[in-house]
Protein backbone atom coordinates (compact mmCIF):
# COMPACT_ATOMS: atom_id res chain seq x y z
CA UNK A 1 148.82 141.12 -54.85
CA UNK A 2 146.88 138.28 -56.34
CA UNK A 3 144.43 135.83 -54.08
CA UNK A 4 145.95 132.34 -54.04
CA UNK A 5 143.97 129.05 -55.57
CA UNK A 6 143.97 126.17 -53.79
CA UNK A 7 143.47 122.90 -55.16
CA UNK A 8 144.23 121.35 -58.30
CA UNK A 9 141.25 122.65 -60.48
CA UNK A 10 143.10 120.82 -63.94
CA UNK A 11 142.73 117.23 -62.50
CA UNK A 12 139.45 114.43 -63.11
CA UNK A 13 138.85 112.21 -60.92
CA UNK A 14 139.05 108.16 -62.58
CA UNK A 15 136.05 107.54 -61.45
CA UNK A 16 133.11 108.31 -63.70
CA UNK A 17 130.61 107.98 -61.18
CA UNK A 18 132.37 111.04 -58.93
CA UNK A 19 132.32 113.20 -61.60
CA UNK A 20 128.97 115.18 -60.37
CA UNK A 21 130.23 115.67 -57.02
CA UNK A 22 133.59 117.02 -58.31
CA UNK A 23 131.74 119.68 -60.26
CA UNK A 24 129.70 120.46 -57.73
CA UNK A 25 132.49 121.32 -55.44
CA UNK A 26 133.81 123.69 -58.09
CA UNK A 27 131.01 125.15 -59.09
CA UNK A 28 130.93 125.93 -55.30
CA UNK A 29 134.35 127.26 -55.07
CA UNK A 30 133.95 129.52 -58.26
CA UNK A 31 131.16 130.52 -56.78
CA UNK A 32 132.34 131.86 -53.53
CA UNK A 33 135.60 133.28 -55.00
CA UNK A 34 132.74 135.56 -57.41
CA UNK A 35 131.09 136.75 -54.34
CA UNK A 36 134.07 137.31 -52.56
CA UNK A 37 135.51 139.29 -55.14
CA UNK A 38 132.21 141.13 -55.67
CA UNK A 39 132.30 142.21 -51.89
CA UNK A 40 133.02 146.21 -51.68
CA UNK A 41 136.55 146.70 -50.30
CA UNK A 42 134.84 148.91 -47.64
CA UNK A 43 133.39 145.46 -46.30
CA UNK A 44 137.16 144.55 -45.33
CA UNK A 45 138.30 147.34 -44.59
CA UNK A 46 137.77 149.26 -40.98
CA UNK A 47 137.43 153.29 -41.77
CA UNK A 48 140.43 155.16 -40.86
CA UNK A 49 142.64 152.24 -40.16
CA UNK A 50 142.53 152.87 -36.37
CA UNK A 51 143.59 151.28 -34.08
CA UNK A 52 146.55 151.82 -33.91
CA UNK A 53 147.75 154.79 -36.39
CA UNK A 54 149.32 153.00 -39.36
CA UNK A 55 152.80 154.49 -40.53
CA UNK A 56 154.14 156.63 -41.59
CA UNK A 57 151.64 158.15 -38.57
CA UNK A 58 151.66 156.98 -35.01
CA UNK A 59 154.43 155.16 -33.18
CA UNK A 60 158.13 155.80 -33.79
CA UNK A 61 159.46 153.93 -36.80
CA UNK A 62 162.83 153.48 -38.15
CA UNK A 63 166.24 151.58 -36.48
CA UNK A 64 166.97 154.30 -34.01
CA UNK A 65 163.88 154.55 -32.07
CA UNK A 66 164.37 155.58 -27.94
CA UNK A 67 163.36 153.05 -25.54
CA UNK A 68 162.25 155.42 -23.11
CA UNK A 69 161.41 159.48 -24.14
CA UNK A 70 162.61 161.39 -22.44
CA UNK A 71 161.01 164.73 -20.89
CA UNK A 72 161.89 167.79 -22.74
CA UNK A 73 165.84 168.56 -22.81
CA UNK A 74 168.82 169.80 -24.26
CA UNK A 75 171.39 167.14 -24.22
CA UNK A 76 172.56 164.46 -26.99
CA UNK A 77 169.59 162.84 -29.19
CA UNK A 78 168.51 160.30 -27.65
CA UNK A 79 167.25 158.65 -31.08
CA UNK A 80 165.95 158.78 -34.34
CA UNK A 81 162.14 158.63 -35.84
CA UNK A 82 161.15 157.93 -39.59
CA UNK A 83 157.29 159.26 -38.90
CA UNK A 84 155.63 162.10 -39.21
CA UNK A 85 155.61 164.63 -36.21
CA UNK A 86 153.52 167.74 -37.48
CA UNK A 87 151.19 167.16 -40.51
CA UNK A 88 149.04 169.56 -42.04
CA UNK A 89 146.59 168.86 -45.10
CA UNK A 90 146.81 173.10 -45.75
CA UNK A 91 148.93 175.82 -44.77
CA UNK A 92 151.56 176.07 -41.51
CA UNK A 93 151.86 179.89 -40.40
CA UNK A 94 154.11 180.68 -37.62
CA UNK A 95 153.83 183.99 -35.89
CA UNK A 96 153.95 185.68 -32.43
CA UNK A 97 156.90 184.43 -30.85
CA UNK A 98 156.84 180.69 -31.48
CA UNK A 99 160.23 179.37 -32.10
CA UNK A 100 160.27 175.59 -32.53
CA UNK A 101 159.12 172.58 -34.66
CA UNK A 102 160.86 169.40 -34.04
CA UNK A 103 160.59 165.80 -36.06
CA UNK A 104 159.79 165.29 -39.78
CA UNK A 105 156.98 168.40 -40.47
CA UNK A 106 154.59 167.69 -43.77
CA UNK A 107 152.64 170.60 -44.93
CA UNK A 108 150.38 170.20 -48.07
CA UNK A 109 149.68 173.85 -48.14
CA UNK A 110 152.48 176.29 -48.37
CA UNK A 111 154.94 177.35 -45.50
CA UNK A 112 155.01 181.23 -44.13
CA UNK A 113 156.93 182.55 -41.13
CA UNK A 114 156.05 186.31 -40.24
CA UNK A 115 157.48 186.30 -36.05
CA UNK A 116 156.19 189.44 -34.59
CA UNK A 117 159.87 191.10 -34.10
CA UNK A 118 161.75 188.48 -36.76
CA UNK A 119 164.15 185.76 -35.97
CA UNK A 120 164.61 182.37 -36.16
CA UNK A 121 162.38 179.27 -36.75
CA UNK A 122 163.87 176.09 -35.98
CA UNK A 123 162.73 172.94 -38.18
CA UNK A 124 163.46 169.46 -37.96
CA UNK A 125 165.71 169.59 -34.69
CA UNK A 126 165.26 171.81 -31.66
CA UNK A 127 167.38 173.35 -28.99
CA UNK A 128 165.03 171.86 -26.07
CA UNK A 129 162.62 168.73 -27.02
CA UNK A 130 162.64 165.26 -26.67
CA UNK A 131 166.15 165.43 -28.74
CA UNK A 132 164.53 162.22 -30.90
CA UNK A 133 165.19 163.54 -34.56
CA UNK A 134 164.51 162.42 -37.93
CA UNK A 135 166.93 159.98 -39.76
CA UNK A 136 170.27 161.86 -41.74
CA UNK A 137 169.62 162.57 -45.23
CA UNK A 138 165.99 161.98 -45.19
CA UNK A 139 163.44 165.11 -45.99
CA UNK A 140 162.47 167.00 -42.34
CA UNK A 141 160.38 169.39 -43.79
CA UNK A 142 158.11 168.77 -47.25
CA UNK A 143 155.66 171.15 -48.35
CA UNK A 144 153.61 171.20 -51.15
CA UNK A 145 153.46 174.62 -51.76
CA UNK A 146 155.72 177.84 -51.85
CA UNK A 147 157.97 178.36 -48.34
CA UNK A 148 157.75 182.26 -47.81
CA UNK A 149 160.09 183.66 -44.85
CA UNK A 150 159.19 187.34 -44.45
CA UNK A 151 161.99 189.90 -44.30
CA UNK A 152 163.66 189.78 -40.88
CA UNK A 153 162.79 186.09 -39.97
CA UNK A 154 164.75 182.80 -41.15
CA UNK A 155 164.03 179.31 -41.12
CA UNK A 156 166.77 177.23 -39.69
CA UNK A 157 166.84 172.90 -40.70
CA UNK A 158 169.08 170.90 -38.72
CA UNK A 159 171.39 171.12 -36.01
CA UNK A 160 174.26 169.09 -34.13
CA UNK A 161 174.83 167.39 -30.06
CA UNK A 162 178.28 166.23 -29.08
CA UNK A 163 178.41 163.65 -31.22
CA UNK A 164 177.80 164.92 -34.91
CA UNK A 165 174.80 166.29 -37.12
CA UNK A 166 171.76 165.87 -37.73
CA UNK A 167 171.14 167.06 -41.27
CA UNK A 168 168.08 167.30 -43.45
CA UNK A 169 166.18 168.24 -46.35
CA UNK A 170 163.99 170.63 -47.39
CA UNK A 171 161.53 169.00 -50.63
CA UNK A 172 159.31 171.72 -51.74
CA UNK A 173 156.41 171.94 -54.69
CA UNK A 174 156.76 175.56 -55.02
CA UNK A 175 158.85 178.50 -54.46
CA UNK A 176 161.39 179.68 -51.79
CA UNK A 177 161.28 183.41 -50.95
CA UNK A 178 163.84 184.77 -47.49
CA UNK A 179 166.18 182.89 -45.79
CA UNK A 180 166.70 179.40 -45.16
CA UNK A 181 169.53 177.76 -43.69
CA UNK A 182 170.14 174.07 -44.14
CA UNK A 183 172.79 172.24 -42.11
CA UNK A 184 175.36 170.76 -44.40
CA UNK A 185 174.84 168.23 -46.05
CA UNK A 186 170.71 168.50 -45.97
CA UNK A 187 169.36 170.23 -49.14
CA UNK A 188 167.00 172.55 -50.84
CA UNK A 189 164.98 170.17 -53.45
CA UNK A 190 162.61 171.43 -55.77
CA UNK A 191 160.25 168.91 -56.44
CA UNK A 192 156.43 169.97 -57.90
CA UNK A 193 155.67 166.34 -56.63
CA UNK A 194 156.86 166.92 -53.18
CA UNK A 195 153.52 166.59 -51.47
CA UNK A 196 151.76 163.62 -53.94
CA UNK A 197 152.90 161.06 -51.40
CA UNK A 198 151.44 162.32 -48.56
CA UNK A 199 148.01 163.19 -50.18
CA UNK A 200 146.77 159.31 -48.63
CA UNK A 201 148.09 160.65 -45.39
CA UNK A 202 145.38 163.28 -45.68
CA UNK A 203 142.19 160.71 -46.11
CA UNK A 204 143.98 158.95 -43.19
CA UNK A 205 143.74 161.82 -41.16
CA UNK A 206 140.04 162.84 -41.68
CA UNK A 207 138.92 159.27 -41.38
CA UNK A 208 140.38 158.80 -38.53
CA UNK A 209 139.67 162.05 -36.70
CA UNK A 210 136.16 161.41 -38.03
CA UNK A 211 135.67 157.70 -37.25
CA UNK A 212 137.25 158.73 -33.44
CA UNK A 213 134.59 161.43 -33.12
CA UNK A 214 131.60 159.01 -33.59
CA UNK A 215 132.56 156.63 -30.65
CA UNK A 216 130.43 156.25 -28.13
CA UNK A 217 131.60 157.51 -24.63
CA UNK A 218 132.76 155.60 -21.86
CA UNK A 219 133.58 157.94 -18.83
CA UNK A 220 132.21 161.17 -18.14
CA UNK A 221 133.06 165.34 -18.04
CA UNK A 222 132.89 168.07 -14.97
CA UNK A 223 133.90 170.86 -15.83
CA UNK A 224 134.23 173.65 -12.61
CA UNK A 225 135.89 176.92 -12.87
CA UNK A 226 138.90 176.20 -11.90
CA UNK A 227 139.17 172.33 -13.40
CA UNK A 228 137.76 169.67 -15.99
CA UNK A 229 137.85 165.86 -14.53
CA UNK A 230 137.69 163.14 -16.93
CA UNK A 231 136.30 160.29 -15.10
CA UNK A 232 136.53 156.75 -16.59
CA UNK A 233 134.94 153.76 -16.16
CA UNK A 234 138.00 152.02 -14.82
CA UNK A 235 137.80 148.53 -17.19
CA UNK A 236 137.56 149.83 -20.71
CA UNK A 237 141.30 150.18 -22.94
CA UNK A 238 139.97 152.40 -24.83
CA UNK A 239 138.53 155.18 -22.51
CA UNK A 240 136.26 157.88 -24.79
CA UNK A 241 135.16 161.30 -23.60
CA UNK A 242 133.34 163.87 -25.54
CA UNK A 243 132.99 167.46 -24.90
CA UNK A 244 130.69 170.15 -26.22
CA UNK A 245 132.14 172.97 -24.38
CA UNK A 246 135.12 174.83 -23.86
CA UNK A 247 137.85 173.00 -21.23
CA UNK A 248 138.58 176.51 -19.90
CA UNK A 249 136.90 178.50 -16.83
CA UNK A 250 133.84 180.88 -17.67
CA UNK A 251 135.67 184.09 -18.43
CA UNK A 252 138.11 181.89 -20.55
CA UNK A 253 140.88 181.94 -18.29
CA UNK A 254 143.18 178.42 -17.81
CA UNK A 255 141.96 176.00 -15.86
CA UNK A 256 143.65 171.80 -14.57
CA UNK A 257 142.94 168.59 -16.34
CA UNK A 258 142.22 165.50 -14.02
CA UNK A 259 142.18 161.96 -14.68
CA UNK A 260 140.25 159.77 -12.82
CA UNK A 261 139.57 156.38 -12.93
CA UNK A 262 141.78 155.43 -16.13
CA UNK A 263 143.20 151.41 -16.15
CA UNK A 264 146.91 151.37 -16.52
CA UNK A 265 147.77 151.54 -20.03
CA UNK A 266 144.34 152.28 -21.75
CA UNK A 267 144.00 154.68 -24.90
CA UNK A 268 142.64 158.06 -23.68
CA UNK A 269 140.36 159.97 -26.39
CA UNK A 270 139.26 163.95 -25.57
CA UNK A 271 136.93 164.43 -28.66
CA UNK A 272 136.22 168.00 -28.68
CA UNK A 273 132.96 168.63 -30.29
CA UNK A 274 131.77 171.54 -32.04
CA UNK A 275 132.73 174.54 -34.13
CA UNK A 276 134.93 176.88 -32.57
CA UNK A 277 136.49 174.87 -29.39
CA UNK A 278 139.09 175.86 -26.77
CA UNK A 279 141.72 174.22 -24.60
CA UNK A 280 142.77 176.60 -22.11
CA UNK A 281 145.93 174.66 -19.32
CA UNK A 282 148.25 174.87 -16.66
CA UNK A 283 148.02 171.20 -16.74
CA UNK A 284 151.31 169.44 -18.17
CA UNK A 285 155.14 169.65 -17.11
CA UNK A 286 156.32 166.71 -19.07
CA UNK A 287 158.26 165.47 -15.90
CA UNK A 288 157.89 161.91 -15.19
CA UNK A 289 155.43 161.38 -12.56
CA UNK A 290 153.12 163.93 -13.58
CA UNK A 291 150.16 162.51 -14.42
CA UNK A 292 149.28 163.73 -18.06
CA UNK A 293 153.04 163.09 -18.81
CA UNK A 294 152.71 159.29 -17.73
CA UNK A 295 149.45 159.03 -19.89
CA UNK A 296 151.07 161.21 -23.20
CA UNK A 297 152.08 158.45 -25.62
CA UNK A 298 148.41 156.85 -25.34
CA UNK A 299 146.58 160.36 -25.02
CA UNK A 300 144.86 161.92 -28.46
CA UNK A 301 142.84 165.15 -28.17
CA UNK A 302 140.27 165.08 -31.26
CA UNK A 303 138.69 167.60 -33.16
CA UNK A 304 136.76 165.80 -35.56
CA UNK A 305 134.69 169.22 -37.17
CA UNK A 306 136.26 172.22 -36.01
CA UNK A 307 136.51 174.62 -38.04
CA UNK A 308 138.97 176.97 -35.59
CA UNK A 309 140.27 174.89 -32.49
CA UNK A 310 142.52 176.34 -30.06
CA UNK A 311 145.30 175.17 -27.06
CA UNK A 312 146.18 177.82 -25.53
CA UNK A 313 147.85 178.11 -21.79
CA UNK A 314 151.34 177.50 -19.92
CA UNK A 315 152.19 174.25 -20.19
CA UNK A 316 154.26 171.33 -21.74
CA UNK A 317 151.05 170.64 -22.83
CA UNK A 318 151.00 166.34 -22.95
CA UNK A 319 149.62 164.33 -25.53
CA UNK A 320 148.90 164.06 -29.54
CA UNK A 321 146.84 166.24 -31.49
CA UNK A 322 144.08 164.93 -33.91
CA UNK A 323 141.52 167.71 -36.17
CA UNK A 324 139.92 166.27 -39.56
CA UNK A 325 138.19 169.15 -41.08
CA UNK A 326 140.39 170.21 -44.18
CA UNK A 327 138.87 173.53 -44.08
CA UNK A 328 139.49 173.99 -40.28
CA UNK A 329 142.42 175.73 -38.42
CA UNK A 330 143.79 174.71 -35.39
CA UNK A 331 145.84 177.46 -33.30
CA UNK A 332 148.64 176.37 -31.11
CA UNK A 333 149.86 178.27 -28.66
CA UNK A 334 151.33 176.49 -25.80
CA UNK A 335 155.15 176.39 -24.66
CA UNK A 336 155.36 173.24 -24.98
CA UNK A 337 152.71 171.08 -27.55
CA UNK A 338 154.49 167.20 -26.80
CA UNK A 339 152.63 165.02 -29.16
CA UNK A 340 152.00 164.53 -32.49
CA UNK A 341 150.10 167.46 -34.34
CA UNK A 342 147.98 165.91 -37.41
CA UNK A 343 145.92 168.24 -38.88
CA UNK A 344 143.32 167.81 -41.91
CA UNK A 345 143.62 171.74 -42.28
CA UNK A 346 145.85 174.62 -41.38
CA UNK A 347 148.12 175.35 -38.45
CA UNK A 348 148.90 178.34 -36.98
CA UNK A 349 152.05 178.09 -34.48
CA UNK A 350 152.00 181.07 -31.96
CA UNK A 351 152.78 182.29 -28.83
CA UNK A 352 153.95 185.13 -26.63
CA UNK A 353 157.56 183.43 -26.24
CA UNK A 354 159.61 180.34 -27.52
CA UNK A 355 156.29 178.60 -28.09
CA UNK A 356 157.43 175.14 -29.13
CA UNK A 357 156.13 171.34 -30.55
CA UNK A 358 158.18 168.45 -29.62
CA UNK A 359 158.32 165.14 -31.00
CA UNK A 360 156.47 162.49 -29.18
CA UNK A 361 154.92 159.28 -30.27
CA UNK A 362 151.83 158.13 -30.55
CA UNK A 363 151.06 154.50 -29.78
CA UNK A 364 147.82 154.02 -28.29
CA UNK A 365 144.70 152.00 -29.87
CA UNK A 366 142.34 154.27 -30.92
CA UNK A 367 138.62 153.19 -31.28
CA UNK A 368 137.74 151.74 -34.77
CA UNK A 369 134.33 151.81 -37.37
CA UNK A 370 133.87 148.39 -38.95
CA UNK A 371 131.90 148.30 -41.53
CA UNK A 372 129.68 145.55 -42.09
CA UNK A 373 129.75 143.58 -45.40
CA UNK A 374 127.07 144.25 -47.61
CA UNK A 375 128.24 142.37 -51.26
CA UNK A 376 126.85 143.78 -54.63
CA UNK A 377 124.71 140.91 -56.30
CA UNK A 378 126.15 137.55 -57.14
CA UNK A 379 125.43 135.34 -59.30
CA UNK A 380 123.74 132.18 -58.17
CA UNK A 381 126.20 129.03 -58.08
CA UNK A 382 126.16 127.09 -61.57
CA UNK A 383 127.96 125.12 -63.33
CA UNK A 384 129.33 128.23 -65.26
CA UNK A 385 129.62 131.14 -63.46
CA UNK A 386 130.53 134.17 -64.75
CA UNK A 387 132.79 135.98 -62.31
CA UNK A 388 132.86 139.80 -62.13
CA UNK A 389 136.22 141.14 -62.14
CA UNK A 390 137.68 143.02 -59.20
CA UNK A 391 140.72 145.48 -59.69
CA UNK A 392 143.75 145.38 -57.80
CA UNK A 393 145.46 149.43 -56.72
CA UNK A 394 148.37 149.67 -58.46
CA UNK A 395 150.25 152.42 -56.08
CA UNK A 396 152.63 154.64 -57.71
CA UNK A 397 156.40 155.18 -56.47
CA UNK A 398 157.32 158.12 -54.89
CA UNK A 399 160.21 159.79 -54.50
CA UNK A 400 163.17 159.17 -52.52
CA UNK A 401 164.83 161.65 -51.45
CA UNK A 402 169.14 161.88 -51.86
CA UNK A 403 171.17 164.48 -50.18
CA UNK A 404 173.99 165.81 -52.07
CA UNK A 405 176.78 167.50 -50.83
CA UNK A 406 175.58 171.18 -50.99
CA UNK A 407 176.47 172.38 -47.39
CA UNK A 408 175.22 175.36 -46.02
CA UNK A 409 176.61 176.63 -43.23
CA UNK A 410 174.01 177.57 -40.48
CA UNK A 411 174.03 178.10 -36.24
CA UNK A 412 172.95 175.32 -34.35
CA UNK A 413 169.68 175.78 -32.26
CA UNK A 414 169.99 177.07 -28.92
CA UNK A 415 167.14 176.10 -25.88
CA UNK A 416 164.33 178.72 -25.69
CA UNK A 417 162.56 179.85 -22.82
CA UNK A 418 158.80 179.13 -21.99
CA UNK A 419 157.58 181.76 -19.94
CA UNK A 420 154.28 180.54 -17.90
CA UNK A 421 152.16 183.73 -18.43
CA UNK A 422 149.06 182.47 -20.61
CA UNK A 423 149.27 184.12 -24.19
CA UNK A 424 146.75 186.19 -26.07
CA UNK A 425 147.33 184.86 -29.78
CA UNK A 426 145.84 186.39 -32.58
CA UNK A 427 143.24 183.65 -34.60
CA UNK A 428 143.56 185.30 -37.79
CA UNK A 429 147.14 186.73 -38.60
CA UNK A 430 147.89 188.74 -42.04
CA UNK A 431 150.13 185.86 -43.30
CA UNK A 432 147.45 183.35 -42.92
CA UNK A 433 144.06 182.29 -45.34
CA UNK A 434 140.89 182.83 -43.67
CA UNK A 435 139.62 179.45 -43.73
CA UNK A 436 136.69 177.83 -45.70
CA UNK A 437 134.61 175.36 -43.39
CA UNK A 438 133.28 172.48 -45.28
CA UNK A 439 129.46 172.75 -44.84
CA UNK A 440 128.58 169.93 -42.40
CA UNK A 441 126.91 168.03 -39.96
CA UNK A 442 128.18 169.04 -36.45
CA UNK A 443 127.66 166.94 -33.38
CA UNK A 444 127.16 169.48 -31.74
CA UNK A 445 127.85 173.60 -30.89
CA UNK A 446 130.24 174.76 -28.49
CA UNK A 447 128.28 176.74 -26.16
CA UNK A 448 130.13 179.91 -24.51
CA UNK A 449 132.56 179.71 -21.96
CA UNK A 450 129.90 181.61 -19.44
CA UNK A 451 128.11 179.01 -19.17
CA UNK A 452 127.39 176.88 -16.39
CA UNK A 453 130.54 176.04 -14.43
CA UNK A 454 129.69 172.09 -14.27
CA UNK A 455 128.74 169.83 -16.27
CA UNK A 456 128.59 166.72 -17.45
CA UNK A 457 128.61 165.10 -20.98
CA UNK A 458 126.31 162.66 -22.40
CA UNK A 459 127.79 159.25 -23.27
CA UNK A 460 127.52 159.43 -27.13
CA UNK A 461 128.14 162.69 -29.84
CA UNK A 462 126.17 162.86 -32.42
CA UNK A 463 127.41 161.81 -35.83
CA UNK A 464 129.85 163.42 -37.34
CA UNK A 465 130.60 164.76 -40.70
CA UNK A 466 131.29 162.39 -44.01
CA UNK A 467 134.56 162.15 -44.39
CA UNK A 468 136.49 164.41 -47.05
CA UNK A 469 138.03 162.31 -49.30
CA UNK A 470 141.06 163.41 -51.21
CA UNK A 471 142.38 162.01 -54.23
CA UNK A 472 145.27 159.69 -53.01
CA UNK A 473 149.07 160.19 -54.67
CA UNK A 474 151.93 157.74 -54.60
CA UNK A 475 152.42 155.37 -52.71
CA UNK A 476 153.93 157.03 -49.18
CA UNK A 477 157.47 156.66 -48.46
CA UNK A 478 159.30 154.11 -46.94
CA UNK A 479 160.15 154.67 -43.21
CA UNK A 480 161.00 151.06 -42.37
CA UNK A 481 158.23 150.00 -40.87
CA UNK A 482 156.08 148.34 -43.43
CA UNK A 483 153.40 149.31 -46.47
CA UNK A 484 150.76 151.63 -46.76
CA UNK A 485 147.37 151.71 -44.65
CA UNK A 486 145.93 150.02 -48.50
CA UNK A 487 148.50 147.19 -48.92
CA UNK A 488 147.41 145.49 -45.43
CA UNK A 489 144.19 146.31 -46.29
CA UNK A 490 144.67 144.38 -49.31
CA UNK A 491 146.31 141.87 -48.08
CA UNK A 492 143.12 141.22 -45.96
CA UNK A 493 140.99 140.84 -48.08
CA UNK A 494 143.05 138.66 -49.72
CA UNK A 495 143.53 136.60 -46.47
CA UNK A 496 139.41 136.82 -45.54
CA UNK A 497 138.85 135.45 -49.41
CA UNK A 498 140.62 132.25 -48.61
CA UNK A 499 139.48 131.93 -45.04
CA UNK A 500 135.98 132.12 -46.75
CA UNK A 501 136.83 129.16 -48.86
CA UNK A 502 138.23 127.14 -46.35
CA UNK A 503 134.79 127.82 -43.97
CA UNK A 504 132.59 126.74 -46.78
CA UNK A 505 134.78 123.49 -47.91
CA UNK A 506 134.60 122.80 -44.49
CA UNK A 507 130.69 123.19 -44.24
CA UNK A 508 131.37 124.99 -41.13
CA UNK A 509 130.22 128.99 -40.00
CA UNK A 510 132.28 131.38 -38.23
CA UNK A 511 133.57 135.20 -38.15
CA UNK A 512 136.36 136.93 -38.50
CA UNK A 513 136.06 140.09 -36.66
């Protein structure tokens, strides 16, 4: 995308003695466009692109997205959603008993299931979620490594309501080892690029979970033994609490998660601060009227330096999961997790039962890190400036995925049960990488779960890690509801450049925030 010129730079004036002023006038528009273009991108840009998630993260995108979302069920879908539900920037393990994934599931790392017992892991659809599904044909589970389904377990992709499929691929960088079962017509596709689009995704991810982490807080903590209460302000949209402890009662047990003081409609952030922090809830039923059920499409959980996070308990557990540490691992082991999952690292998927994730959105305004402009050195205004070039991104394509008619026959999911006893998962399971933290900055430790039984947090974390940048792929795929996270930011800059030139023509000052 090129920056428009305005003007017609080609044409004198008649009259000889207007010729000074005309240069002048140029030489102050070249001028500006020079330090405009030498202006770091950063300048323009806000870190992260919060506020909200941009596609293919976030909200629901595609033609088929529910009005309403409904709570967790087995009936007809009730839609269908283009963006990502799980995302992981290393490896997804499932073990214990977990049974479920539902929505389009993007692992970087490679894909193992090793269920204590065997049996089957449903991708893609579910027997019991919010029944919103991905879009036919498209890819509902990419990995960019090798999918390994140990001896006794299978991997099932797809399934049907009373009104036809819902059928899927599989795009994979590496290998396929056991059993997979892909509901006709949804494919197996070899592809060593599978992941390359989703590698921006990735920086997304940690700058957002990062960025999120830094923001200042705007409500306050108590944590008892028997509850946490989040405590707002009651005015701000964007209401900000950060923990440095456990949200679980001093011997670890589960405890309830209280609201208080929240406007109608604001974006609720839990950053959980620390190395090693743990969730522990009853708290969640995904029933309407329940509180954290009413609040889940505008409720994020962050975990912007872990480097092993857990949920544990016996709920629907309600709201979207954020962690940006590529070397962390977050353990999941809920019955229910109904939210988006995005993950930097690794996931472990676990449970004592039919441990699910459902597909929810998320569409809530998360809080955002300008960066103020700071241009390189420009050259004076003159008569003949010397602009300094500034390169334009040229993203790649990626690929697009196109079913072929390769059925393969396969049961449909059936609903499984979510017992309420709280489970005992194991953090480091035999199919899984230990993982490498990233040697950081932490806001601050996670003190022991004995500690004192009530506290309250101060109203700012300290800052978090740098961001870990990954090198960026393709461009990511289309899902219908507009470019890439770089493109608007492009675009902006674009825009800002020519707002900057009308200001100064106009010998007038302002600011675009």
């Amino acid at each position: 995308m090129g920056q428009g010129r305005t003007g017609t730079p080609g044409h004198r004036s008649t009259a000889t003695r207007r010729a000074p002023a005309t240069g002048r006038r140029r030489a102050v528009r070249v001028a500006v466009a020079t330090a405009v273009a030498a202006l770091p991108m950063a300048a323009v840009l806000s870190v992260g692109t919060a506020a909200p998630l941009a596609p293919p993260l976030g909200a629901c995108t595609g033609p088929n997205c529910p009005a309403t979302w409904p709570g967790p069920n087995n009936g007809d879908f009730t839609g269908r959603d283009a963006s990502i539900n799980v995302f992981t920037g290393g490896n997804y393990t499932v073990n214990g008993r977990a049974a479920e994934a539902e929505g389009k599931i993007v692992t970087l790392g490679k894909l193992t299931v090793d269920k204590n017992g065997g049996g089957v892991y449903n991708m893609g659809v579910v027997g019991v979620g919010s029944r919103v599904v991905p879009p036919n044909g498209s890819d509902f589970v990419t990995t960019g490594g090798n999918v390994d389904v140990v001896t006794g377990n299978s991997i099932l992709i797809g399934g049907s309501d009373s009104h036809g499929p819902a059928f899927g691929n599989l795009r994979h960088a590496g290998s396929v080892t056991g059993t997979v079962s892909i509901d006709p017509t949804g494919e197996s596709i070899q592809d060593p690029n599978a992941a390359a689009p989703y590698q921006t995704v990735l920086t997304q991810i940690e700058e957002v979970s990062d960025c999120v982490g830094r923001a200042a807080a705007t409500g306050t903590v108590d944590v008892s033994s028997s509850q946490a209460t989040f405590t707002g302000d009651g005015t701000s949209m964007k209401q900000v609490f950060n923990v440095s402890q456990n949200l679980a009662s001093p011997t670890g047990g589960q405890i309830g998660l209280v609201f208080n003081n929240i406007p109608a409609g604001a974006t609720v952030v839990v950053n959980m601060l620390g190395d090693s922090p743990i969730i522990n809830t009853y708290t969640g039923s995904g029933l309407a009227g329940d509180q954290t059920t009413d609040m889940r499409s505008k409720l994020m959980y962050n975990f912007p330096t872990a480097t092993n996070a857990q949920i544990l308990g016996s709920a629907q557990f309600q709201g979207s999961v954020l962690a940006g540490n590529p070397g962390g691992t977050m353990t999941l082991a809920q019955p229910g997790v109904n939210g988006r999952v995005y993950l930097a690292g690794n996931l472990i998927h676990t449970g004592t039962g039919g441990y699910e994730i459902h597909s929810y959105p998320f569409d809530g305004d998360l809080p955002e890190c300008k960066v103020s402009p700071s241009p390189s050195p420009s050259s004076s205004p003159s008569e003949s400036p010397s602009p300094s070039s500034s390169p334009s991104p040229s993203p790649s394509s990626s690929p697009s995925p196109s079913p072929s008619s390769s059925p393969s026959s396969s049961p449909s999911p059936s609903p499984s049960s979510s017992p309420s006893s709280s489970p005992s998962p194991s953090s480091s399971p035999s199919s899984s990488p230990s993982p490498s933290p990233s040697p950081s900055t932490s806001p601050s430790s996670s003190p022991s779960a004995s500690e004192s039984t009530s506290t309250s947090t101060s109203s700012a974390p300290a800052p978090g890690p740098s961001s870990h940048h990954h090198g960026g792929g393709g461009e990511l795929p289309s899902t219908g509801a507009g470019n890439t996270p770089m493109i608007f930011g492009l675009a902006g800059a674009g825009l800002l450049a020519l707002g900057g030139l009308a200001v100064l023509a106009a010998r007038r000052r302002g600011r675009h925030s």
